[in-house]
N, C-alpha and C. Protein backbone atom coordinates (compact mmCIF):
# COMPACT_ATOMS: atom_id res chain seq x y z
N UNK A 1 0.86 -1.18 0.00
CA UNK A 1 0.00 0.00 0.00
C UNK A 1 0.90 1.23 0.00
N UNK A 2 0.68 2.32 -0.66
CA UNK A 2 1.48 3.23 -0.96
C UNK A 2 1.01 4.67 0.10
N UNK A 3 1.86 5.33 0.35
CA UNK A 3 2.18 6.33 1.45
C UNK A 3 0.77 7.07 0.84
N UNK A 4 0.59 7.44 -0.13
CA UNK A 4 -0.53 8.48 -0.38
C UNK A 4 -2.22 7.75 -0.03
N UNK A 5 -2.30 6.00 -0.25
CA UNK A 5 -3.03 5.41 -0.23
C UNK A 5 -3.20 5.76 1.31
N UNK A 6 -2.48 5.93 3.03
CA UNK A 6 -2.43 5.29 4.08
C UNK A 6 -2.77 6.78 4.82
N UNK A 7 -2.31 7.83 3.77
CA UNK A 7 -2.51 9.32 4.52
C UNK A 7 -3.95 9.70 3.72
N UNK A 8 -4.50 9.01 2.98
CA UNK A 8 -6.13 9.36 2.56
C UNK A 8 -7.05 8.69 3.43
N UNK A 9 -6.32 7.40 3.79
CA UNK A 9 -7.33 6.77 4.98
C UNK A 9 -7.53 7.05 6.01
N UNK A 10 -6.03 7.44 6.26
CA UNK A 10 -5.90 8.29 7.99
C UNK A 10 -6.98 9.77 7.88
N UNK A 11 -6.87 10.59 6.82
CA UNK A 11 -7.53 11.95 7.04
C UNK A 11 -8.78 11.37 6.83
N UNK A 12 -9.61 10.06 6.13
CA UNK A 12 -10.61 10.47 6.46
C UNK A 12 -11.16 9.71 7.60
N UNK A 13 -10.02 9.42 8.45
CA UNK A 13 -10.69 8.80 9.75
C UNK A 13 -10.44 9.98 10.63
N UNK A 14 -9.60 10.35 10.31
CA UNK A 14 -9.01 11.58 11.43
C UNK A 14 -10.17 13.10 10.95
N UNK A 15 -10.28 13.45 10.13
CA UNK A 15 -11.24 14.58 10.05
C UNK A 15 -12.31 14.48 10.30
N UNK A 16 -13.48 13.38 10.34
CA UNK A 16 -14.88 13.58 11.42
C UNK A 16 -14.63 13.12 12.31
N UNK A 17 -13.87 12.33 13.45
CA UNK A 17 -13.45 12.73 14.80
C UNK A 17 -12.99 13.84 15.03
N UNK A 18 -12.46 14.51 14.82
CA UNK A 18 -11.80 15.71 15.03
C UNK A 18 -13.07 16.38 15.03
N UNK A 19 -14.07 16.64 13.48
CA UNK A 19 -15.31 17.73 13.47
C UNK A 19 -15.81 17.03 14.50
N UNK A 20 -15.79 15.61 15.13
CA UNK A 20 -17.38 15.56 16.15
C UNK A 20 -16.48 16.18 17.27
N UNK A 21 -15.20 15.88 17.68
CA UNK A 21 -14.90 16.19 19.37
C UNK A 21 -14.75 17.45 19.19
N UNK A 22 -15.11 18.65 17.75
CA UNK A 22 -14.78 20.02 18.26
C UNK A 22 -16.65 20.23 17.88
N UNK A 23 -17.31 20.37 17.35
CA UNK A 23 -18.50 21.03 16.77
C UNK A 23 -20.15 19.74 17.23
N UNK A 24 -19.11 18.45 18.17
CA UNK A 24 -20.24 17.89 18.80
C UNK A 24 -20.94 17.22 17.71
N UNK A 25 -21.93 16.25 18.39
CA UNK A 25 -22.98 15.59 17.26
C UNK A 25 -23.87 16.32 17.00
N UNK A 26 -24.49 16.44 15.64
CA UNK A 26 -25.53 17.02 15.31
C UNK A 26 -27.09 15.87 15.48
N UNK A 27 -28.04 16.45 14.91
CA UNK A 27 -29.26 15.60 15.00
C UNK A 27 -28.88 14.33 14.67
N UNK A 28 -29.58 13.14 14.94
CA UNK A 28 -29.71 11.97 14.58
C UNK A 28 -29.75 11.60 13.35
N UNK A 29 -30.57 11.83 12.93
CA UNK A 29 -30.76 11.89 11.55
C UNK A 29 -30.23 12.14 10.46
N UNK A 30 -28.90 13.13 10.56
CA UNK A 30 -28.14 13.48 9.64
C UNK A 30 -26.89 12.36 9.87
N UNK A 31 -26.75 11.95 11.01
CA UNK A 31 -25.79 10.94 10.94
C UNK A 31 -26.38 9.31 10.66
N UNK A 32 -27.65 9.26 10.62
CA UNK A 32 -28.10 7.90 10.09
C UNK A 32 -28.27 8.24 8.50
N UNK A 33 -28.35 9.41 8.20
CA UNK A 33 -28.15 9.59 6.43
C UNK A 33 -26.91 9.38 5.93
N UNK A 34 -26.15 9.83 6.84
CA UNK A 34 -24.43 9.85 6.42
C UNK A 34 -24.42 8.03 5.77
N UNK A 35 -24.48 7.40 7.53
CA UNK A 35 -24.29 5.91 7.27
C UNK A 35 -25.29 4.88 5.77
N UNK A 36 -26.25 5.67 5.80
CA UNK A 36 -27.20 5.13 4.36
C UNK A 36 -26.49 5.33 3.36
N UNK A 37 -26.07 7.01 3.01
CA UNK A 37 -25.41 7.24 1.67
C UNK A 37 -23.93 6.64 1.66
N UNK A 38 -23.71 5.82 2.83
CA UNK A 38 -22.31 5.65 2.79
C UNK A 38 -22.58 3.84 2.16
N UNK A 39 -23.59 3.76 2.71
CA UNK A 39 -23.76 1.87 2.18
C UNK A 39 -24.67 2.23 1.12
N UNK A 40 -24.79 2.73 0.74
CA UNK A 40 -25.67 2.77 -0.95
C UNK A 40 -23.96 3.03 -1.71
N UNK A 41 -23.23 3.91 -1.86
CA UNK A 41 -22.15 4.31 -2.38
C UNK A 41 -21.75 3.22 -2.52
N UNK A 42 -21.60 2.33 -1.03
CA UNK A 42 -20.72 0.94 -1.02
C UNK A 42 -21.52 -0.49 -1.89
N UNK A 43 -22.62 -0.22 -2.50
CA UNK A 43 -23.45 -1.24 -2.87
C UNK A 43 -23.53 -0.61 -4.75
N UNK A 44 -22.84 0.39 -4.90
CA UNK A 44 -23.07 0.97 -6.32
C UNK A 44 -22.13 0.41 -7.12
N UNK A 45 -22.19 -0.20 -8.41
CA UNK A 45 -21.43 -0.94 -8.83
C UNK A 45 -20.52 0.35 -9.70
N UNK A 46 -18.83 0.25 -9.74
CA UNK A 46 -18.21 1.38 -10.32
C UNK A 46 -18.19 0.51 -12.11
N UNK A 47 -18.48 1.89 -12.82
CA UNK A 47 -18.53 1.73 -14.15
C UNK A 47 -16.99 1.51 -14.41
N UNK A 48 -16.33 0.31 -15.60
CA UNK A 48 -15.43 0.21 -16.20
C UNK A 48 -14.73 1.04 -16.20
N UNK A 49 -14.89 2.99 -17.10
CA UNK A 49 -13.97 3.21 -17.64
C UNK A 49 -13.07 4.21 -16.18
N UNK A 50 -13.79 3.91 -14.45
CA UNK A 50 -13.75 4.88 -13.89
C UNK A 50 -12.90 3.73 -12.79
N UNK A 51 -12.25 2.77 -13.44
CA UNK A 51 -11.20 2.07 -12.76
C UNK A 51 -9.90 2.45 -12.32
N UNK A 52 -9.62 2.94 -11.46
CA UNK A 52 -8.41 3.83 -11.69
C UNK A 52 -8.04 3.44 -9.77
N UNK A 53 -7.13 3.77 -9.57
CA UNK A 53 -6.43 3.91 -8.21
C UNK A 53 -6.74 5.35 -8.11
N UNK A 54 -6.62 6.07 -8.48
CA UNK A 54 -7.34 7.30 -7.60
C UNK A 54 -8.51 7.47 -7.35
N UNK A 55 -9.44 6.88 -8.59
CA UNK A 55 -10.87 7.00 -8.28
C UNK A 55 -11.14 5.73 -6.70
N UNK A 56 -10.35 4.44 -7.07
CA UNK A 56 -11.00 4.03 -5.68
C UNK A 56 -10.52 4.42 -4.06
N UNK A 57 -9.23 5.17 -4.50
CA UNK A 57 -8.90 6.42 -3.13
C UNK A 57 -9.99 6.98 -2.68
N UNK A 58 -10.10 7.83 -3.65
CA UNK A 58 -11.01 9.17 -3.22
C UNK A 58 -12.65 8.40 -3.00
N UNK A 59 -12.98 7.56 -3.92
CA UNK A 59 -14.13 6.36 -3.44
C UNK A 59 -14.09 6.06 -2.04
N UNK A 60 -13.05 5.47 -1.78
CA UNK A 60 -12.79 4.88 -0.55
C UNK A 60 -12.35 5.79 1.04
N UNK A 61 -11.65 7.03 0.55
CA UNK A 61 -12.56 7.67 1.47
C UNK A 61 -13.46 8.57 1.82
N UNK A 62 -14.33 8.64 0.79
CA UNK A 62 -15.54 9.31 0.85
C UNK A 62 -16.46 7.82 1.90
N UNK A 63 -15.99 6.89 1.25
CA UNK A 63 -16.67 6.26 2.52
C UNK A 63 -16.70 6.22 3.38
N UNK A 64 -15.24 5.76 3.86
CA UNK A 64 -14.45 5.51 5.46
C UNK A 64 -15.50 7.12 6.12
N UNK A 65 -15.06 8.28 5.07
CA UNK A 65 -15.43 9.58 6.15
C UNK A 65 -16.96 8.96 6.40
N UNK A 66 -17.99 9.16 5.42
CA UNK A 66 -19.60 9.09 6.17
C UNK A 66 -19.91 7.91 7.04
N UNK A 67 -18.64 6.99 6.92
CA UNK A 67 -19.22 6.10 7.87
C UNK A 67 -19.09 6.40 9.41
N UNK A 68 -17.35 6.83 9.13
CA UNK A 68 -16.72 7.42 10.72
C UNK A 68 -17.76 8.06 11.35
N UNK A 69 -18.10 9.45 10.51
CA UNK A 69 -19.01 10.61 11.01
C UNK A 69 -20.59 10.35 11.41
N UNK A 70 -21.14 8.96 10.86
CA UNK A 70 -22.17 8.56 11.08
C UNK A 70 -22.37 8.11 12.21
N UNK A 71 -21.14 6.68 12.27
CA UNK A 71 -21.66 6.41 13.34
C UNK A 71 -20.64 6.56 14.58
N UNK A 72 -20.27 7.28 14.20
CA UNK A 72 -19.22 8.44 15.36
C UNK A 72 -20.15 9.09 16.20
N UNK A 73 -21.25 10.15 15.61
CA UNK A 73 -22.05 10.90 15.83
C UNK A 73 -23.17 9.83 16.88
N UNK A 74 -23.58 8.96 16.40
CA UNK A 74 -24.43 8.03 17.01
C UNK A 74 -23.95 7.40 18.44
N UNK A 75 -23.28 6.78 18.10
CA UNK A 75 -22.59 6.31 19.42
C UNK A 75 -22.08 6.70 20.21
N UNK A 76 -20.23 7.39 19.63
CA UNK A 76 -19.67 7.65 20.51
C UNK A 76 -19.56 9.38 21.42
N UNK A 77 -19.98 9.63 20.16
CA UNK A 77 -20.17 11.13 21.07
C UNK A 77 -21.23 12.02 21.04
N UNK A 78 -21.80 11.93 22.27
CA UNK A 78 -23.06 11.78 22.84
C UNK A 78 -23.23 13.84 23.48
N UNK A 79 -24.54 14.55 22.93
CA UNK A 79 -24.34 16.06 23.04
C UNK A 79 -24.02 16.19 24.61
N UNK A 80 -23.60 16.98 24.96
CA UNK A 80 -23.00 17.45 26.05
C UNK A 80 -24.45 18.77 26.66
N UNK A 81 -25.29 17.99 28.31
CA UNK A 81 -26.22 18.62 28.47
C UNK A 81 -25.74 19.31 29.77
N UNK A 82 -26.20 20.49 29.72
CA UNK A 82 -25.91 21.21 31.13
C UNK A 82 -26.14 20.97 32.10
N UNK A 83 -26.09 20.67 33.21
CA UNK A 83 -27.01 20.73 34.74
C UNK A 83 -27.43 22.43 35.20
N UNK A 84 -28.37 22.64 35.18
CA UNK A 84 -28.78 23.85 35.76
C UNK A 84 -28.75 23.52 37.50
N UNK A 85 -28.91 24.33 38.17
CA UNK A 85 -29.11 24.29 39.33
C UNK A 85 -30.86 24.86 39.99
């Protein structure tokens, strides 16, 4: 696997952790869309002439990201509620 292949995977694991632990989870819903459009993408068959090592980079992490951010958002980081007194 080549150095450019290992720093596309890392940023897109590393850039929606990063957006959830600074800007928090948003609604539910936008992160159960993330994870849908991320398994429809993953279920779309790629046309012949769009075979390429960069196309399945940038394919591949457009996935890794909506999946991270999906179910990043869902699970692990949970909105942060105040205690009033």
């Amino acid at each position: 696997m080549s150095l450019l292949a290992i720093a596309v995977y890392i940023l897109a694991i590393g850039i929606p952790v990063i957006l959830l632990y600074h800007f928090h989870s948003s609604a539910w819903y936008w992160h159960v869309l993330a994870i849908v459009i991320a398994l429809a993408l993953g279920f779309v068959p790629t046309p012949a002439e769009y075979k390429s090592a960069t196309f399945d980079l940038m394919f591949g992490g457009v996935f890794i990201f909506l999946m991270v951010w999906g179910i990043g958002g869902l699970i692990v980081f949970r909105p942060h509620h105040e205690k009033h007194a």
